[in-house]
Every structure is written in structure tokens, then in C-alpha cells.
Protein backbone atom coordinates (compact mmCIF):
# COMPACT_ATOMS: atom_id res chain seq x y z
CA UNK A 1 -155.24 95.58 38.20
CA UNK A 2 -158.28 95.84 35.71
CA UNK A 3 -159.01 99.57 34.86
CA UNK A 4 -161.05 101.84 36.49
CA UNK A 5 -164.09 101.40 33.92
CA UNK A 6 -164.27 98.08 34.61
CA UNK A 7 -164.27 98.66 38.17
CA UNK A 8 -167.18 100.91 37.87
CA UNK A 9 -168.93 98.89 35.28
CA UNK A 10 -168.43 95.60 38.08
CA UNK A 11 -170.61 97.42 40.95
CA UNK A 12 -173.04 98.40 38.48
CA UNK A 13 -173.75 95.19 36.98
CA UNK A 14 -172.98 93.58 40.99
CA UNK A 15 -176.05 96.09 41.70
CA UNK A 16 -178.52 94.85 38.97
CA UNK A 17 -178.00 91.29 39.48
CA UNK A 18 -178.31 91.20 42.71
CA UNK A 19 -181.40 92.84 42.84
CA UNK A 20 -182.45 90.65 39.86
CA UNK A 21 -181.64 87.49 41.69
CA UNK A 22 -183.39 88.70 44.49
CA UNK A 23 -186.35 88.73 42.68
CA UNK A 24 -186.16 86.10 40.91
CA UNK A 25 -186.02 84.18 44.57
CA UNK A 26 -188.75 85.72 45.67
CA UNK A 27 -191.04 84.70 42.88
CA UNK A 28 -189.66 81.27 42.27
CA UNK A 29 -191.84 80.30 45.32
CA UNK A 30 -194.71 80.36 43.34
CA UNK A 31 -195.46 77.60 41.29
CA UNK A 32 -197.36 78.94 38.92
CA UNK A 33 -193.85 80.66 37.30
CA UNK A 34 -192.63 77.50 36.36
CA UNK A 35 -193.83 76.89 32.66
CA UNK A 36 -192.00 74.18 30.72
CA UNK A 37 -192.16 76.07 27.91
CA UNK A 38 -189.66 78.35 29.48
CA UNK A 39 -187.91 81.95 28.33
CA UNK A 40 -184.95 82.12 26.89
CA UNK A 41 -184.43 85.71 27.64
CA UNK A 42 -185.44 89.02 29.92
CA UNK A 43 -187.09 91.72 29.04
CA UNK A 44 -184.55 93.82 30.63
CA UNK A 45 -182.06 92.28 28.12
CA UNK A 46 -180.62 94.30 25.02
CA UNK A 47 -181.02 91.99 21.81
CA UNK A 48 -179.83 92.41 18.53
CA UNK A 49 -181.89 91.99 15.34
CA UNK A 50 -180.82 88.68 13.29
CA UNK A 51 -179.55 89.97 10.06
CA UNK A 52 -179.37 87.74 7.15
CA UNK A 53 -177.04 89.57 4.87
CA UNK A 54 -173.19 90.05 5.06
CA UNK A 55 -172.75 93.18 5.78
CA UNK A 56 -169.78 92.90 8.67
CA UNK A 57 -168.77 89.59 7.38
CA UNK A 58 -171.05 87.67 8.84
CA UNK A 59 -175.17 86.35 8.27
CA UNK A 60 -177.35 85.63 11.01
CA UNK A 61 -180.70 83.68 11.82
CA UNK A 62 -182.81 83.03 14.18
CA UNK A 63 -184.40 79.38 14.64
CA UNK A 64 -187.00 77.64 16.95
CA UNK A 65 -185.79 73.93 16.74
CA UNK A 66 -188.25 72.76 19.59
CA UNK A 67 -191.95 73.01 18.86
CA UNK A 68 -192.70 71.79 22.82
CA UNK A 69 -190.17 74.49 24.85
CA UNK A 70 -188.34 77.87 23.70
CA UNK A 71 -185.26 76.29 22.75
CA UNK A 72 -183.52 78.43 20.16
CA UNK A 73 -180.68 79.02 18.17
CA UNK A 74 -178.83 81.48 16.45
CA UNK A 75 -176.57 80.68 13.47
CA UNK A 76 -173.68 82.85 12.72
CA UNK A 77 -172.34 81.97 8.83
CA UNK A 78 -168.94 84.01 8.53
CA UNK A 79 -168.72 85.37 4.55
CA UNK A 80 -165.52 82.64 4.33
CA UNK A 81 -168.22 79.95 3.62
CA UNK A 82 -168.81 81.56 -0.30
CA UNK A 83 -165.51 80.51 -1.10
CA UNK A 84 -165.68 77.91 -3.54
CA UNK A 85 -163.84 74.78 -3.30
CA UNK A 86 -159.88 74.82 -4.71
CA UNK A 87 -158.05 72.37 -6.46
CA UNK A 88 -155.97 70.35 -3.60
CA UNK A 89 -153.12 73.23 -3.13
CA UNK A 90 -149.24 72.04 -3.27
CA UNK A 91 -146.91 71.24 -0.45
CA UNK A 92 -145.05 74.22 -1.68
CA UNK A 93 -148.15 76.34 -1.47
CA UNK A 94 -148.99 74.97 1.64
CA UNK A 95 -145.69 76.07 3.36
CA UNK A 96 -145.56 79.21 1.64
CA UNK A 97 -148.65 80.50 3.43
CA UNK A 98 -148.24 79.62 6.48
CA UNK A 99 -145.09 81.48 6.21
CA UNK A 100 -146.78 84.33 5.18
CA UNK A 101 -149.16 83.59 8.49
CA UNK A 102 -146.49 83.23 10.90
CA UNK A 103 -144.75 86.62 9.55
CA UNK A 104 -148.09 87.98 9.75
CA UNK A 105 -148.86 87.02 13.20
CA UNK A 106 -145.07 87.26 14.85
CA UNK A 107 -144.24 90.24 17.13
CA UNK A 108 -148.29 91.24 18.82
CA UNK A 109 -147.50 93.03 21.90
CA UNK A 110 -150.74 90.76 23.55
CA UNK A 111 -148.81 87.85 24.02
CA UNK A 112 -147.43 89.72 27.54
CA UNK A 113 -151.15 89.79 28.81
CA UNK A 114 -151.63 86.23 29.27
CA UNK A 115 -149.74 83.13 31.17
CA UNK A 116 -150.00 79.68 29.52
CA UNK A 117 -150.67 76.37 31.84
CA UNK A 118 -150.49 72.63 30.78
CA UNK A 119 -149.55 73.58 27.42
CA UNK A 120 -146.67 73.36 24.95
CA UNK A 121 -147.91 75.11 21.99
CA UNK A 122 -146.72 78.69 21.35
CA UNK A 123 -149.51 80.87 21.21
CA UNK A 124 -149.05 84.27 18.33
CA UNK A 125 -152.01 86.28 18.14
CA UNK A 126 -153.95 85.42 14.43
CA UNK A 127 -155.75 88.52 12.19
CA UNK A 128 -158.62 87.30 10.39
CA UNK A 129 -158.98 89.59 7.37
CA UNK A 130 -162.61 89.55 6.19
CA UNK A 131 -163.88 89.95 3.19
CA UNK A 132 -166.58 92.78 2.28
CA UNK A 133 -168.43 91.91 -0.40
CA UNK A 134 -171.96 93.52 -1.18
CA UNK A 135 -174.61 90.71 -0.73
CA UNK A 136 -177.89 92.28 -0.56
CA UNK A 137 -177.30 95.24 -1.96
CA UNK A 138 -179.36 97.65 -3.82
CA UNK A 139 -178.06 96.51 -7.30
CA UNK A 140 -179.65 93.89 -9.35
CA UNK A 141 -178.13 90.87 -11.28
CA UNK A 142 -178.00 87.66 -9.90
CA UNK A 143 -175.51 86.18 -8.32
CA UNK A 144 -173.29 83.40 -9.03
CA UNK A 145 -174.36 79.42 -7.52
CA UNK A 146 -171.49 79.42 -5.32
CA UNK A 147 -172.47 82.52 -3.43
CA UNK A 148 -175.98 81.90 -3.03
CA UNK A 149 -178.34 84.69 -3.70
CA UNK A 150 -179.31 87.76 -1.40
CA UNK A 151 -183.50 88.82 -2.89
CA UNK A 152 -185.21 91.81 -3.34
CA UNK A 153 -188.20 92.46 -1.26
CA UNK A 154 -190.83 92.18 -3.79
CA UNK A 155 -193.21 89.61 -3.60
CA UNK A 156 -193.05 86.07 -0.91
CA UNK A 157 -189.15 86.30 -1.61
CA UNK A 158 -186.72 85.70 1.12
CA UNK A 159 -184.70 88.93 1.27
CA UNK A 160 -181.24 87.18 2.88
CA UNK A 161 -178.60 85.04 1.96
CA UNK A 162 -179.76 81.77 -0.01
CA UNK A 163 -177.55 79.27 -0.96
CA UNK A 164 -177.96 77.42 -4.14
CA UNK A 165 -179.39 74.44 -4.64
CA UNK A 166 -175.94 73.21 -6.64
CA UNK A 167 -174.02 73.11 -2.99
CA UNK A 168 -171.47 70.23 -4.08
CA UNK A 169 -168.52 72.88 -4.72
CA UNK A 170 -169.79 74.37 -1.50
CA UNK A 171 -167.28 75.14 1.43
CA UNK A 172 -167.69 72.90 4.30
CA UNK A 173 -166.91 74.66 7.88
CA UNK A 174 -166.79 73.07 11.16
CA UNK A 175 -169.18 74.02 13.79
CA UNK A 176 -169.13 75.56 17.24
CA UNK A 177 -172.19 74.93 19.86
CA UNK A 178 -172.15 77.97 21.94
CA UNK A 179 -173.38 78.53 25.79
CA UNK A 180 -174.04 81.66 27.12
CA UNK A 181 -173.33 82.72 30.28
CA UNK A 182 -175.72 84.76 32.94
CA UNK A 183 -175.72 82.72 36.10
CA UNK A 184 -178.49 80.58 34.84
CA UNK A 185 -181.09 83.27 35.43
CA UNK A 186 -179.81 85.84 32.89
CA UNK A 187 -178.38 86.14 29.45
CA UNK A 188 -179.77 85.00 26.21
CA UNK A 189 -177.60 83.70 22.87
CA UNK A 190 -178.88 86.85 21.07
CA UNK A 191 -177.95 89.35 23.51
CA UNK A 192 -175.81 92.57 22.36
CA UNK A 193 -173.02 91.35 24.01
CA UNK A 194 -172.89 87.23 23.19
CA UNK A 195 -173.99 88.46 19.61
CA UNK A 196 -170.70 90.48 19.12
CA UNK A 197 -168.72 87.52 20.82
CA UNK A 198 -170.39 84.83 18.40
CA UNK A 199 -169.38 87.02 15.36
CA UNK A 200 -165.81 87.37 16.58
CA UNK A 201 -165.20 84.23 17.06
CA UNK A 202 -167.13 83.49 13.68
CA UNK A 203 -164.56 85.15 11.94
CA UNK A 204 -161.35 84.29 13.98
CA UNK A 205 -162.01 80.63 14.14
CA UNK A 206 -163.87 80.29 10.38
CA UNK A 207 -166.58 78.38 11.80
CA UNK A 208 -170.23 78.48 11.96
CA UNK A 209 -171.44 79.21 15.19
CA UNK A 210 -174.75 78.33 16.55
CA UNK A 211 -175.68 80.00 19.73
CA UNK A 212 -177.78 78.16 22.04
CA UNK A 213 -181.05 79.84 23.66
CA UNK A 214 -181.58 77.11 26.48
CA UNK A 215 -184.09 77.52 28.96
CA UNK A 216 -183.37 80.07 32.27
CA UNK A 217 -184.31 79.60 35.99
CA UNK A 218 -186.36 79.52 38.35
CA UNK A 219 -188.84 78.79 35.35
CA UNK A 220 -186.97 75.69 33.96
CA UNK A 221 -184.64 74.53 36.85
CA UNK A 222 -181.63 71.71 36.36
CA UNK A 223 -181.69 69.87 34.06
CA UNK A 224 -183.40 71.60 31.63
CA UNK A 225 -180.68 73.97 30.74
CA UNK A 226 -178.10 71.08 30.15
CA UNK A 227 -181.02 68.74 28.05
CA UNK A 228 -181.32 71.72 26.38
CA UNK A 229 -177.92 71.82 25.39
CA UNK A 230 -178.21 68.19 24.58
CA UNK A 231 -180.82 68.41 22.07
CA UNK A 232 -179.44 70.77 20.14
CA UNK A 233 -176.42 68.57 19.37
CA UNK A 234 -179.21 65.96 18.52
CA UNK A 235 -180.77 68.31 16.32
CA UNK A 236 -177.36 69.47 14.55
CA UNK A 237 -177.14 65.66 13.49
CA UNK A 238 -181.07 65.24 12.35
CA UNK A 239 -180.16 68.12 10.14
CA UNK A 240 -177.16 66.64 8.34
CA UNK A 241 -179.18 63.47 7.73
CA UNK A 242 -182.22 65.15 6.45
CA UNK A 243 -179.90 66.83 4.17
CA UNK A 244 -178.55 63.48 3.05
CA UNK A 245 -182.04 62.89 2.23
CA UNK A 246 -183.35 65.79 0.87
CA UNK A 247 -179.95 65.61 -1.48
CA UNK A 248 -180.66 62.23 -2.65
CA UNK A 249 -184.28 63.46 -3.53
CA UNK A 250 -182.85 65.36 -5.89
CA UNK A 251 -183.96 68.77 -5.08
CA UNK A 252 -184.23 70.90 -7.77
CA UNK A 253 -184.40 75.09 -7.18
CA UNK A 254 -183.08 77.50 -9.28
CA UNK A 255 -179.34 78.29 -9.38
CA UNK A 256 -179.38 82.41 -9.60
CA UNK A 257 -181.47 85.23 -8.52
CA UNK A 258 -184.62 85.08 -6.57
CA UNK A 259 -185.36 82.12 -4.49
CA UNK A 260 -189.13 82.66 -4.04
CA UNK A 261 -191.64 79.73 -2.11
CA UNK A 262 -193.40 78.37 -4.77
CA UNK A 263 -189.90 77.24 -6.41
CA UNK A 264 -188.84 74.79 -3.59
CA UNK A 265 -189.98 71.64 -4.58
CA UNK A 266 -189.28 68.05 -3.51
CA UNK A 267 -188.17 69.27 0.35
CA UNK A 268 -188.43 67.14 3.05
CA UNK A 269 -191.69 68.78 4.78
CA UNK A 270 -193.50 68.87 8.38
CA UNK A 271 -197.11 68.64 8.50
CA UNK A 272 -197.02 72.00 7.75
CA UNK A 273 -195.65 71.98 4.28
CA UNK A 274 -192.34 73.58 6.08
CA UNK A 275 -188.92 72.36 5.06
CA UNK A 276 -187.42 70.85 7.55
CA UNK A 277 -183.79 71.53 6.53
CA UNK A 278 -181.95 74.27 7.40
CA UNK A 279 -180.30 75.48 4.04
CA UNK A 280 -177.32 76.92 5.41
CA UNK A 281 -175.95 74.11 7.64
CA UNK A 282 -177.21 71.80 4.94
CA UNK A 283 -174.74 73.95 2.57
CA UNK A 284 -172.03 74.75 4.69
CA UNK A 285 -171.85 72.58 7.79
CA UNK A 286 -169.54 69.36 8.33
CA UNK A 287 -170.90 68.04 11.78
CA UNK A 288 -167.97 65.74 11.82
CA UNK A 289 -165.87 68.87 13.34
CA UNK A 290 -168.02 70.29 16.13
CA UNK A 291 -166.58 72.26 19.00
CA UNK A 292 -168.72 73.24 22.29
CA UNK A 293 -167.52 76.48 23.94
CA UNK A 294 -169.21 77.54 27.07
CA UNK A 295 -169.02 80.38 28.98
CA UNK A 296 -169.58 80.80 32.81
CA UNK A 297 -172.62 78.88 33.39
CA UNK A 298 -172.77 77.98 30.09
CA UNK A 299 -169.14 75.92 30.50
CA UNK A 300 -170.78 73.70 32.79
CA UNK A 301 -173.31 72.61 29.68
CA UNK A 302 -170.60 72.14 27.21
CA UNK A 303 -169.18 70.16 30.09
CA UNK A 304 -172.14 67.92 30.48
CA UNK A 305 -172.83 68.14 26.54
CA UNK A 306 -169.36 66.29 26.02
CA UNK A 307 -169.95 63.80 28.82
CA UNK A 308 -173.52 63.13 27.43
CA UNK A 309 -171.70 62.51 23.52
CA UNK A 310 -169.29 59.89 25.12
CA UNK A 311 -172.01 57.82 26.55
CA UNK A 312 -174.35 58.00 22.90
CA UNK A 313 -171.20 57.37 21.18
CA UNK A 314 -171.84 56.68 17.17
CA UNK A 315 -175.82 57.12 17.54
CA UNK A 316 -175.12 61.12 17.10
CA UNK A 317 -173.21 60.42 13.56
CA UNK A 318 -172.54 62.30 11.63
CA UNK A 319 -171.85 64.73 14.78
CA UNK A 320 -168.28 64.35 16.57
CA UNK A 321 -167.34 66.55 19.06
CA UNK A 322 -163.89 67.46 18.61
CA UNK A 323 -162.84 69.55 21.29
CA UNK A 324 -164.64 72.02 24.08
CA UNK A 325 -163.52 75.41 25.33
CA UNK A 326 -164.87 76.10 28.82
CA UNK A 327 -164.42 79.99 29.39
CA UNK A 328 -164.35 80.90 33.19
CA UNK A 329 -166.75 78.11 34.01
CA UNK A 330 -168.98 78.42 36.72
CA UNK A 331 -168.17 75.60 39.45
CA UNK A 332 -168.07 75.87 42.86
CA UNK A 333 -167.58 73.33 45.91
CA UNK A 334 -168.69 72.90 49.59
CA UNK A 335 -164.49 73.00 50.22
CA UNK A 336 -163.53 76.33 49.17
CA UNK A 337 -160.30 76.96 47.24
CA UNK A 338 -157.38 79.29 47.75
CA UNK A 339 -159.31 81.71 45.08
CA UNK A 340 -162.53 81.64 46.56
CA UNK A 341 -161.42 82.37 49.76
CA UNK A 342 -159.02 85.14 48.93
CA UNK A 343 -161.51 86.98 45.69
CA UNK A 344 -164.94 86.12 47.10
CA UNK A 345 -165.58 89.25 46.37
CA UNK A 346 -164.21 89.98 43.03
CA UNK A 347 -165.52 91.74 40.20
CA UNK A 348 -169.10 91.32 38.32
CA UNK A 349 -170.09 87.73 39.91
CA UNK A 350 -168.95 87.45 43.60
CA UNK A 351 -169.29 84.38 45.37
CA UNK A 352 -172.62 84.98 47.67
CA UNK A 353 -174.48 86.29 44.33
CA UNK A 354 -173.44 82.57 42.78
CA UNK A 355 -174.96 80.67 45.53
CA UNK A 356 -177.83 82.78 44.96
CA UNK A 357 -177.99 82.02 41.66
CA UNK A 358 -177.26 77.92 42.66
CA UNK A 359 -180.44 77.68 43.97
CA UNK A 360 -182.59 79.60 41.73
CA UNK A 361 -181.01 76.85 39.28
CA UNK A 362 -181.11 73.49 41.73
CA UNK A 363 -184.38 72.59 43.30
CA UNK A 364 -184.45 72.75 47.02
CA UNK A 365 -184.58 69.19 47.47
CA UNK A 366 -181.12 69.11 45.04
CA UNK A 367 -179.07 71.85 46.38
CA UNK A 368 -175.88 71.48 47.08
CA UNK A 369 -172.35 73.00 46.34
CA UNK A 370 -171.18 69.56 45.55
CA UNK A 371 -173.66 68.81 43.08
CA UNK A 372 -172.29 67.05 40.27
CA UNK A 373 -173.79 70.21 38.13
CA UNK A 374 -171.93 72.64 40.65
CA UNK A 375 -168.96 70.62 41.51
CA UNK A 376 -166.43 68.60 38.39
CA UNK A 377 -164.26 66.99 40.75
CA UNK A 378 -166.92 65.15 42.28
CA UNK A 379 -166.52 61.41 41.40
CA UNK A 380 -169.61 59.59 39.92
CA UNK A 381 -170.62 62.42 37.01
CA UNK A 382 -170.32 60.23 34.11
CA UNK A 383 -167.87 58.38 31.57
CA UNK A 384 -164.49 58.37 32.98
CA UNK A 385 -162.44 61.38 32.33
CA UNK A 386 -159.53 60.01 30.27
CA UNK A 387 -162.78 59.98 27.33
CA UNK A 388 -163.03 63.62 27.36
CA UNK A 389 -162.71 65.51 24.35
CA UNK A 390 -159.62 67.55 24.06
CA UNK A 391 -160.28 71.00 26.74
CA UNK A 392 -158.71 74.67 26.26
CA UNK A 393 -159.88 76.42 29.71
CA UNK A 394 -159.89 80.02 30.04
CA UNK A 395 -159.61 81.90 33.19
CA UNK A 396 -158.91 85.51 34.65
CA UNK A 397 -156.52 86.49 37.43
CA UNK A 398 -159.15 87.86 39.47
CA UNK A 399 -161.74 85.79 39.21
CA UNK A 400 -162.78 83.43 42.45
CA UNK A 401 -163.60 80.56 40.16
CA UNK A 402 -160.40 79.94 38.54
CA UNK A 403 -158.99 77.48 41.26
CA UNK A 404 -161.48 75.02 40.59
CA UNK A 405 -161.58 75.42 37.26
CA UNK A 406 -157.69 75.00 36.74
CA UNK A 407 -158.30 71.84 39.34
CA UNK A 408 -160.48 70.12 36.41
CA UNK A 409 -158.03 70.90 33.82
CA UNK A 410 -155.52 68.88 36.01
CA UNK A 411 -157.90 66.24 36.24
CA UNK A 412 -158.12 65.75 32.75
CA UNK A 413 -154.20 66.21 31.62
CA UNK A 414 -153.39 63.29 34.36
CA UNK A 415 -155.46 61.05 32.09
CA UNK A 416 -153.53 62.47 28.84
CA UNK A 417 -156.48 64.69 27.50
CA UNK A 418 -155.11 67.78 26.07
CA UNK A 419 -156.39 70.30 28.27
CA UNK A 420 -153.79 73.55 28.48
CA UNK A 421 -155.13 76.33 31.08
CA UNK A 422 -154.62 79.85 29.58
CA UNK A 423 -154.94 82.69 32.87
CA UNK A 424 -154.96 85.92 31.31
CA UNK A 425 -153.68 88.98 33.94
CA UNK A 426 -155.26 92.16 35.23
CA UNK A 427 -158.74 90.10 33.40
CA UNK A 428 -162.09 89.47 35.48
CA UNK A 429 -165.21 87.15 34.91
CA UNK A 430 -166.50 87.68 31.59
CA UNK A 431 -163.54 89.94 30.32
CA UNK A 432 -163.64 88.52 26.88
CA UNK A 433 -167.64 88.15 26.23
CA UNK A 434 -168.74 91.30 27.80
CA UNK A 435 -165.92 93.09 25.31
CA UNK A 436 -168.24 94.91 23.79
CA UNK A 437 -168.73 97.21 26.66
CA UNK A 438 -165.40 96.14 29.02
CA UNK A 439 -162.98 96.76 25.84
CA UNK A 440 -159.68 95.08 26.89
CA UNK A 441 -156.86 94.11 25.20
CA UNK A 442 -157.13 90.87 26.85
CA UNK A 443 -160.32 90.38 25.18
CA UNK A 444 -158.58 90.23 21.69
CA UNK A 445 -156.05 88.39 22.84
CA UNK A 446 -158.24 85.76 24.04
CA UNK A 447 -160.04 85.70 20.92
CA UNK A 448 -156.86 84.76 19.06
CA UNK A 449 -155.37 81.92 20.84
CA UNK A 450 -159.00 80.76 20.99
CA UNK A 451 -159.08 80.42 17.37
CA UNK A 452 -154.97 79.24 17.42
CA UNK A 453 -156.14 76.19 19.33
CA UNK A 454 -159.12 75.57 18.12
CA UNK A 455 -158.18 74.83 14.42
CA UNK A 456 -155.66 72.46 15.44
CA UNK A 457 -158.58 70.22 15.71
CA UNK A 458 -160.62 71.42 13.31
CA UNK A 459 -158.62 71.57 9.99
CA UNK A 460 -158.67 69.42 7.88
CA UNK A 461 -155.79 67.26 7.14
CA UNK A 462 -153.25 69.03 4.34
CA UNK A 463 -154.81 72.36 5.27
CA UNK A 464 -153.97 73.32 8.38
CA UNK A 465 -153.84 76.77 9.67
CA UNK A 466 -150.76 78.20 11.93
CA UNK A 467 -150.52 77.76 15.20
């Protein structure tokens, strides 16, 4: 059973949302609340502060990528992207470390906390050591072209991480598009809570993250969250061709210390005189391994974010999503399963708040539990399944939704997608994102075989990690 703090933490948050989605219901009749430009978050929510600099291992920004709504994102660069390039390493050195890895990661005692479904990989928990290196510190010098530059605040200069404009023997990480959850009302990609989540999985997986602020309901109902979600996989592949460009152009900026306005010349520009490429993906990113991972409501927009990257096929190139992770994902159905009937009630989203939330998110004229937003195993919701990226589902033992969500994964492995189903015991909705305050060990745990799968799509061939 989970522990008794996150019992009493459940009927707290129960408390809030439901009063939250109760007035959120009562104002959505008015239609002067719905604004296209939409909010991204609530002022009840706790945000943290982008920060720039390394100083846990990892940099963040904030960016508006959509001058017409208040789609956002965060980026989350994890330290491992200074690492200059190697010389190709030897088969000998290859094997070597990942026996070091595998002696490493042998023996956690968090391999008891979770059950394995529709998968024949062997899961060991993975320690990501991170580096702490001073970017940004008080002392001067500058610093070398691999690592980019971290300013002083003197002057127009940008005071965070800058890469250099010599990127070839830059480090190229894969990326992860991430959904927050929140019941489609609720939640924001640079909440307290998905901030610390981003940054773990930053460093477990060694990927750049990019956390998705879509648009909430009732202001922006369906489909704005999931074209949201859409465009920003657009936008991930505008970037890597502008940067194509703007490399061809033969942008010239100074290799060490400051990194000040008036030096960037030759950038591709809006009508503003604003670059429109985003140095750090433009440094760092390889498009060509992108992984979604949703949680809760925010599965079901990786979900449709996949489907929607099938049927563009090779107009999103250089983008190629490699595999999704749907995290307790919020369907439902007008047939209820044997969870849904037995844990309608469970902890922190129960299954009357849900509907609630399902039609703060559907418009009246759209509800239904069997919508193809609400409901996967409804036929007619896009490309055929046996298309689908490869799918690692997570779900908790008590948790109403896992039935259906387990359902889907069976779906897709009778077509031959690789979609394993890990169920993690004594866990609830949201166990591993709301870590930060719920601090389980099945939080870590599902952190780790996360990252385990993940990078068995991700690495590159003749580097892989072990798993």
C-alpha cells in the first residue's frame, strides 16, 4: 500500500482540484474566457525560474515559439553536451565499459518494486554521475570553444551558457518532447514539480529535453492542446534547417569569452532583427533521435503527436520520432474496465474528477468517453497501429487507468511494435512526476528503466549504453 504521506498528500490535492475543476466549469460557460491565445499555466501554480547556467548539471530556457498563441517551451541541456567529440573508441573499449556499467548497476534493491509486462529485456537500475563544473562562476578567463561561454553581467551580454560559434566538434544528443500532465486544466512544463522531473530525466537519459507549454482548458478546448503538441515537433525541425542555413552562411562570432549582441552577425533574422535559431539545439541537438514522453493527459498528446508524424512522414526531416513513453496516460471508455470499476476512487485523480475534467477539455457538442481523444482502442483514430513508433508504458498498481492503458499496449505488441508495460507496486497516478513532493523509491526506479529503454533507441550505433 502507498505510505501514509501519500495518502494524506492524495485528499489534499483530491480537495484542490476538485474545487478547481469546479470552477473552471462554472466559468467555461462564458464565452468571453475562451481566448485563442490561451494560458499555459495558473496562477495558483508554483514555477521555477529558468536558469541558464550549470549549476546542478543542467541549463535551462525559456522560449515562446508561437507569436499567435502561448505555446512555450522549456529546454533542459544536461552538462554531458560540453563533452567534446572522441576519436571512434575500440571494440575493446567498448566492452570494457559497459562492463564497468553492468558491475555498476548489478545488485539495486529497486528492481523488487516493479513487475515487467510484454517485455524481454532485463531491466538494472542505471546511476548517472554528473559532472560539476563551474560555468558561470565568479572567476574570469574565458572559456574554451567546446564549452561555450557563461558572461558576466556587464553591459548587453548574455549572462548564461553560449555555445561557440565553432560547434562542428560539438556533442550531438537526442531529444525528448515532453507533455505535462494536469487533467488538461492544470499543470504547466515549468512547474516545480515537471521542472525537477525534466532535469532527472535530463541527466538519466543524456538527452535534451524540451518541455512543452501547450494550451489548457476551458480556454483552448480539444484540439488545441494536441496541435499544440504538433507544432512544436514542426518547429524542432524548422530549427535544424535554419541551422543548416545559418551554418552554410558562414556565421562568424567569436570563439571565447563574452558573446555580446553587436557580435552576431550574418544570423538568419525575423523582421525584428531577432535570430531565429536557437543556439543550443542548433549546437547540440540531432532531431533524427527524438523521443515523445507524455504524462497523464499529456500521454494522450505524445499519442496523437506519433500518429500525426506517421501520416507527414519525410516532410518533418530531419525530425524522426524514435520511440514514445506514455506515463499513466489518461484514457478512459464508455465500457469500464476491471480497474476502473474496482479503484474509481483511487488516489490523487479519481474517476468522477476525470470526467470532470473530459468536458472542460471536449466541447459539449464532442463529449464523449469514447472519443478518439479519450478512448485508444477506438477504431478509426489514424494510421494503422502496426506504424507506431516503438511504446514503453508506465503504470501504477493503484491507479484506475492502468487497464486501459495496458489494453493499448496489447494492441500495439499484436502488430509487433515493441511496446513492454512496466506496473510498478504500492505506486499511484503521478508517483514518479510529482517525486519531488511524493518521494518514493518507485520514483527512482522508474526513472532508471526509463532511461534503460530509452537509449536502446537512441544510441548511436557502436556506442551503445547498457541495458
Amino acid at each position: 500500500m502507498p505510505s501514509v504521506g501519500v495518502k494524506l498528500y492524495s485528499v489534499f490535492f483530491k480537495f484542490l482540484l476538485k474545487h478547481r475543476l469546479q470552477n473552471r466549469i462554472q466559468s467555461s460557460g462564458d464565452e468571453s474566457s475562451s481566448d485563442p491565445f490561451g494560458v499555459t499555466t495558473r496562477p495558483e501554480e508554483s514555477v521555477a525560474a529558468p536558469n541558464p547556467l550549470f549549476t546542478d548539471g543542467v541549463a535551462t530556457k525559456d522560449i515562446h515559439i508561437d507569436p499567435l498563441t502561448s505555446l512555450s517551451v522549456r529546454i533542459f541541456l544536461p552538462e554531458s553536451a560540453l563533452t567534446p567529440l572522441e576519436p571512434s573508441t575500440s571494440a575493446a573499449g567498448v566492452h570494457s565499459g559497459k562492463a564497468r556499467n553492468l558491475n555498476n548497476l548489478a545488485g539495486s534493491d529497486l528492481l523488487i518494486r516493479r513487475n515487467s509486462l510484454g517485455s524481454s529485456n532485463s531491466l538494472l537500475s542505471h546511476k548517472v554521475e554528473s559532472r560539476r563544473n563551474s560555468y558561470g562562476c565568479t572567476t574570469t578567463g574565458s572559456s574554451s570553444p567546446e564549452a561555450g561561454s557563461s558572461s558576466d553581467v556587464t553591459g548587453d551580454v548574455y549572462r548564461g551558457y553560449s555555445p561557440s560559434s565553432s560547434g562542428g566538434n560539438s556533442r550531438k544528443l537526442p531529444v525528448m518532447l515532453q507533455f505535462h500532465g494536469g487533467g488538461w486544466v492544470s499543470g504547466s512544463n515549468d512547474s516545480v514539480a515537471n521542472d525537477f522531473f525534466c532535469r532527472r530525466m535530463a541527466k538519466h537519459c543524456d538527452i535534451i529535453v524540451l518541455a512543452v507549454g501547450y494550451r489548457l482548458a476551458p480556454e483552448n478546448r480539444y484540439p488545441a492542446a494536441y496541435e499544440d503538441g504538433f507544432k512544436v515537433l514542426k518547429w524542432l525541425g524548422k530549427q535544424a534547417n535554419l541551422a543548416e542555413c545559418n551554418k552554410s552562411m558562414g556565421n562568424s562570432r567569436r570563439t571565447g569569452g563574452e558573446v555580446k549582441k553587436s557580435e552576431v552577425n550574418k544570423h538568419i533574422v525575423d523582421a525584428f532583427g531577432a535570430s531565429l535559431v536557437e543556439p543550443w539545439l542548433a549546437t547540440h541537438a540531432d532531431p533524427s533521435r527524438c523521443v515523445l514522453l507524455g504524462v497523464s493527459c499529456g500521454a494522450n498528446i505524445a499519442d496523437y503527436v506519433a500518429r500525426k508524424a506517421i501520416e507527414v512522414g519525410q516532410n518533418l526531416d530531419p525530425v524522426k520520432v524514435v520511440a514514445q513513453v506514455l506515463m499513466y496516460p489518461f484514457f478512459i471508455g464508455s465500457v469500464p474496465t476491471q480497474s476502473e470499476i474496482k479503484q474509481a476512487n483511487s488516489y490523487f485523480y479519481d474517476k468522477a474528477m476525470c470526467i470532470l475534467a473530459w468536458k472542460l477539455f471536449l466541447s459539449e457538442e464532442e463529449f464523449s468517453l469514447d472519443h478518439p481523444a479519450a478512448n485508444p482502442l477506438v477504431p478509426g483514430r489514424g494510421p494503422p497501429l502496426k506504424f507506431m513508433p516503438p511504446t514503453l508504458t508506465i503504470v501504477a498498481e493503484h491507479d484506475w487507468m492502468r487497464d486501459r492503458a495496458i489494453a493499448y499496449s496489447e494492441e500495439l505488441r499484436k502488430v509487433n511494435v515493441d511496446a513492454p508495460v512496466l506496473e510498478y507496486k504500492d505506486a499511484v497516478h503521478e508517483f514518479a512526476t510529482l517525486d519531488m513532493l511524493l518521494r518514493t523509491p518507485q520514483a527512482q526506479a522508474c526513472a532508471e528503466d526509463i532511461a534503460i529503454w530509452v537509449k536502446k533507441y537512441i544510441s548511436l550505433r557502436g556506442h551503445e549504453f547498457s541495458y
